[in-house]
Protein backbone atom coordinates (compact mmCIF):
# COMPACT_ATOMS: atom_id res chain seq x y z
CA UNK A 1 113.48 91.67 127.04
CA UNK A 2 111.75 93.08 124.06
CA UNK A 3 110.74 90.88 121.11
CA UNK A 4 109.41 92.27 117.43
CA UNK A 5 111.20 92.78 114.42
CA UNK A 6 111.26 96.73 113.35
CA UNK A 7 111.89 97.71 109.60
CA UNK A 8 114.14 100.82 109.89
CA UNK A 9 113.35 102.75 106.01
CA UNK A 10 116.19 105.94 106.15
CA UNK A 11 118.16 106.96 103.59
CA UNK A 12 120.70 108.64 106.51
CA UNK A 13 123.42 106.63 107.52
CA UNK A 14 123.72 108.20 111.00
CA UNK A 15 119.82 108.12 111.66
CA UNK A 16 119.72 104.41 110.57
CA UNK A 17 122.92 104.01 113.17
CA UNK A 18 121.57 105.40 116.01
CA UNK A 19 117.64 103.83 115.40
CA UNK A 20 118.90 100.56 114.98
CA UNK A 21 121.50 100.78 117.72
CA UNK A 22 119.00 101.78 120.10
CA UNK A 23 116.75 99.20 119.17
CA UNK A 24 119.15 96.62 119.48
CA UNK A 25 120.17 98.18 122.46
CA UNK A 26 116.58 97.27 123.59
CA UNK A 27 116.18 94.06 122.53
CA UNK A 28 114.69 94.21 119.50
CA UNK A 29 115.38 92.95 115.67
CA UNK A 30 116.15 95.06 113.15
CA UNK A 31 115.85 95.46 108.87
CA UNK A 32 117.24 98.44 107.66
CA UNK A 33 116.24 99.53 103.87
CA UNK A 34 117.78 102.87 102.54
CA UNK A 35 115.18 103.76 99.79
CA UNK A 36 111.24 103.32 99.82
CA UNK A 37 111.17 100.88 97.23
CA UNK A 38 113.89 98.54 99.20
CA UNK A 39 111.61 99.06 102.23
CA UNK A 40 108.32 97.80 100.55
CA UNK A 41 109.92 94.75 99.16
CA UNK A 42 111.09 94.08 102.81
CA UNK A 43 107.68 94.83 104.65
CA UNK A 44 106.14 92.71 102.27
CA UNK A 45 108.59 89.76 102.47
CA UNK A 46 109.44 89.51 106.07
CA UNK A 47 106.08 91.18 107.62
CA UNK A 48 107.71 93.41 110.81
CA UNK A 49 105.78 94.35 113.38
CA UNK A 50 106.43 97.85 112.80
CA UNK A 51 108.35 99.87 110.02
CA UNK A 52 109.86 103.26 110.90
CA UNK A 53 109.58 104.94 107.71
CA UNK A 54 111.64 108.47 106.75
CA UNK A 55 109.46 111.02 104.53
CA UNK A 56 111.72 112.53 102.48
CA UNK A 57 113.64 109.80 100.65
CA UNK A 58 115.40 109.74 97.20
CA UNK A 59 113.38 108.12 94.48
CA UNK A 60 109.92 106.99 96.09
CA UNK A 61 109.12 109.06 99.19
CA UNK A 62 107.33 107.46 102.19
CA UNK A 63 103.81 108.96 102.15
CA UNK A 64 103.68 106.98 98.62
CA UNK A 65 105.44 103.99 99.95
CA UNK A 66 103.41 104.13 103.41
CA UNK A 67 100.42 104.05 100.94
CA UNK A 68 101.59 101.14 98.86
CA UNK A 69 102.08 99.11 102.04
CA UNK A 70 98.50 100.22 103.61
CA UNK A 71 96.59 99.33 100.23
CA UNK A 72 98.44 95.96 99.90
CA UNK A 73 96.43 93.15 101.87
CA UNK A 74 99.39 91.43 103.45
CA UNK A 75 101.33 94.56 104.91
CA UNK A 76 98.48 96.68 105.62
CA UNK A 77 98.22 95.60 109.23
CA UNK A 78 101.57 96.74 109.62
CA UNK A 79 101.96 100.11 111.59
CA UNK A 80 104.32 102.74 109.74
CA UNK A 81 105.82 105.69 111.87
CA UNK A 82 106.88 108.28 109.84
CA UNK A 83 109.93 110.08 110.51
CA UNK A 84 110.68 113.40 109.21
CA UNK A 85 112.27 116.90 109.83
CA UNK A 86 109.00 118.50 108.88
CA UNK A 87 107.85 120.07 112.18
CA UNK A 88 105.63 122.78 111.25
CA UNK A 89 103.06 123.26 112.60
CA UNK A 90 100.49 120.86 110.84
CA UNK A 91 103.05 118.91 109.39
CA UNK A 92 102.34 115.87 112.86
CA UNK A 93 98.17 116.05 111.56
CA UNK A 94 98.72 116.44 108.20
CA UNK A 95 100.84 113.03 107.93
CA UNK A 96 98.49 111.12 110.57
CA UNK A 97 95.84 111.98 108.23
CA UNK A 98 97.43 110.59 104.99
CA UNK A 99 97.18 107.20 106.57
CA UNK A 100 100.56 107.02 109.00
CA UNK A 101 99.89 105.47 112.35
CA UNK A 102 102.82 107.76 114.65
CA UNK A 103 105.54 110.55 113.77
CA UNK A 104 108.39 111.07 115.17
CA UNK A 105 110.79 114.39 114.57
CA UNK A 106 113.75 115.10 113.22
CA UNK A 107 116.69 115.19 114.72
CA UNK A 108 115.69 112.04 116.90
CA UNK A 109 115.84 112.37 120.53
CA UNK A 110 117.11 108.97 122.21
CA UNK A 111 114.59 108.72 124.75
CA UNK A 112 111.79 108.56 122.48
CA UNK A 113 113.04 105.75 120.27
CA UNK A 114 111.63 103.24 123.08
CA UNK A 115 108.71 105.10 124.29
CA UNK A 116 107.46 105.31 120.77
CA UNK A 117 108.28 101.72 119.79
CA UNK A 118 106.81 100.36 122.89
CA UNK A 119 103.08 101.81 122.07
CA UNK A 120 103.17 99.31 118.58
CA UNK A 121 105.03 96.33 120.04
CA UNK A 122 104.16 95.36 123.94
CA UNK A 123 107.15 94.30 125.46
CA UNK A 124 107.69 91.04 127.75
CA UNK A 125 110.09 93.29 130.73
């Protein structure tokens, strides 16, 4: 069974439905934040193994959150996937090079929730 607590940062209500779902499918914990700001506070309190963070969120998006959270000393250990809907061609390198440690695309494909998750947190099955 898997082990690790996940921080899920997505402002979509069906995205954060179906991440979480899957991850507690698999076995794993689960803190969901729907803003950047929410999901800093989080990261920083309750230290997950691995955040999922959205790009495009309302207020704070999550290259500047994702930056926050690498230049802070406590959370900086922390990988951060970012999730987004920008799939252009670039769009994968251009985000790994701002500092994020995995992408995943938008819409999510089901399959990949685990593979991905399973290259931050080993798993115990």
């Amino acid at each position: 069974m898997a082990t690790g607590l996940i921080l899920i940062v997505e402002d979509n209500p069906r995205n954060l439905k179906l991440i979480r779902d899957v991850l507690q499918f698999r076995g794993y914990t689960t803190l969901e934040a729907e803003t950047a700001e929410a999901g800093v506070t989080l990261a920083q309190d309750r230290q997950p193994a691995l955040i999922l963070m959205d790009v495009q969120l309302p207020g704070m998006d999550g290259c500047t959150a994702m930056q926050l959270l690498k230049a802070d000393a406590s959370t900086q250990h922390i990988p951060i996937v970012a999730m987004t809907a920008l799939a252009m061609k670039g769009d994968r390198e251009r985000l790994l090079e701002q500092g994020f440690d995995g992408y995943m695309s938008k819409p999510i494909a089901i399959k990949e929730i685990p593979q991905l998750v399973a290259r931050y947190i080993p798993t115990s099955d």
